[in-house]
Protein backbone atom coordinates (compact mmCIF):
# COMPACT_ATOMS: atom_id res chain seq x y z
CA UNK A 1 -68.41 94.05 -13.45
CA UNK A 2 -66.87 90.61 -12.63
CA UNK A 3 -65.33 91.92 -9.47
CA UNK A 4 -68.72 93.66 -8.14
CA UNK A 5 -70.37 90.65 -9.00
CA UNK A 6 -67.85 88.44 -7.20
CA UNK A 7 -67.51 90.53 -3.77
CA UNK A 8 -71.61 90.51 -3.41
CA UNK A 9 -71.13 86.93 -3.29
CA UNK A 10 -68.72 86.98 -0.80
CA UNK A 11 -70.80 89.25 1.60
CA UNK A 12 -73.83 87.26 2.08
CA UNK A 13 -75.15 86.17 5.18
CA UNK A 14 -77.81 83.51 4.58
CA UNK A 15 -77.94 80.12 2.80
CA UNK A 16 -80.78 81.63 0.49
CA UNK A 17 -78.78 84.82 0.04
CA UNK A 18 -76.05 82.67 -1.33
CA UNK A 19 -78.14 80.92 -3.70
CA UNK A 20 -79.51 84.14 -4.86
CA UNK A 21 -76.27 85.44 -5.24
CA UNK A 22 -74.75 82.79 -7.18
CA UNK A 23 -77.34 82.31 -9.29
CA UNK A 24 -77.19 85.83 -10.02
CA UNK A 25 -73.49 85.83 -10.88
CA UNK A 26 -73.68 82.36 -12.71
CA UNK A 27 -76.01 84.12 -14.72
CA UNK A 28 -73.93 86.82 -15.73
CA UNK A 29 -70.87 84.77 -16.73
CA UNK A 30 -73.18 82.72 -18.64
CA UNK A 31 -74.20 79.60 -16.68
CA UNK A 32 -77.87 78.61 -16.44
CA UNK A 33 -77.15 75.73 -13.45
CA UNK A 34 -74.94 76.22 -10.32
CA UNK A 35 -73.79 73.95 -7.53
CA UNK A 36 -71.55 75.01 -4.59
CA UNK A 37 -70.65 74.50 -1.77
CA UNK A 38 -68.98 76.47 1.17
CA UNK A 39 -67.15 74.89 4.35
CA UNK A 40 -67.24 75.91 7.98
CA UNK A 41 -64.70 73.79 9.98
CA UNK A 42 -65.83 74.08 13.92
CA UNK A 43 -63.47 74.13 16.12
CA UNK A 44 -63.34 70.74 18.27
CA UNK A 45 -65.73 69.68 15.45
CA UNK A 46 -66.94 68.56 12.13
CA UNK A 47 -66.50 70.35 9.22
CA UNK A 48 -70.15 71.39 8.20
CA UNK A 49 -71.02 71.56 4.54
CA UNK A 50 -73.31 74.53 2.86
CA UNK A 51 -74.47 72.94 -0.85
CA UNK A 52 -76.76 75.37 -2.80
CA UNK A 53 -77.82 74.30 -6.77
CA UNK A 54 -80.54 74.52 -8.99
CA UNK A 55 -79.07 71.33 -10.57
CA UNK A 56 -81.38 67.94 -11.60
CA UNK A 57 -81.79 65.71 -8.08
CA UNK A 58 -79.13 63.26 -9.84
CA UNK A 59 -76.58 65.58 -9.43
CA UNK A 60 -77.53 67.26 -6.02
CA UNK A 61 -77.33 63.80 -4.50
CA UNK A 62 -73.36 63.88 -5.68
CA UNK A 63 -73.03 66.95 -4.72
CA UNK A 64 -74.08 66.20 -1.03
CA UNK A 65 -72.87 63.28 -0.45
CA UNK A 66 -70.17 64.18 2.17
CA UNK A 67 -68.43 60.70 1.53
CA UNK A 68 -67.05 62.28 -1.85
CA UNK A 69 -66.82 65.32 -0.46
CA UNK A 70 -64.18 64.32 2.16
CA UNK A 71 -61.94 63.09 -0.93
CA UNK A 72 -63.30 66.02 -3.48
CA UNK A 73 -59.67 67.66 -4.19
CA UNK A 74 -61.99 71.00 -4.44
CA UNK A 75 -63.59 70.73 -1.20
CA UNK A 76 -60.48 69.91 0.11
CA UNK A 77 -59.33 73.05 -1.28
CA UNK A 78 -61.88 74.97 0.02
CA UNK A 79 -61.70 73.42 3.83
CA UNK A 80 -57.74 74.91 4.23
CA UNK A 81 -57.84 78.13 2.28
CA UNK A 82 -59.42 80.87 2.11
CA UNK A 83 -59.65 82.26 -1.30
CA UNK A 84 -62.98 80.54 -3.07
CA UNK A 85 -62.44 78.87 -6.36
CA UNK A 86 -65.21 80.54 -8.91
């Protein structure tokens, strides 16, 4: 189930398919409120920043601040590989 559940998020297209998606699977591991975050790096440009959440506005403004994200060890993480942290 877990796998299914993970490879449907990796095959969306859209910013609100990815919400819908990761709500989805949040849901089914048992999380009521998700934030995330994917990372396109342009080439000859900057890195652009995806945030999705159904979180309280306190915590969306963290989570899209890019100021913390340029020193957030996960986004970080997420900018030079390629295997998503869940």
């Amino acid at each position: 189930m877990l796998q299914s559940s993970y490879t449907s998020v990796l095959e969306v297209k859209t910013r609100d398919e990815f919400l819908t998606e990761m709500l989805r699977f949040c849901h089914d591991i048992g999380f009521d409120k998700v934030g995330a975050m994917t990372v396109i790096d342009h080439f000859l440009g900057e890195a652009e920043f995806i945030t999705i959440d159904n979180s309280d506005e306190a915590y969306r403004r963290e989570l899209c601040s890019l100021t913390d994200a340029r020193s957030d060890p996960v986004a970080q993480h997420c900018k030079i590989q390629s295997v998503p942290l869940i």
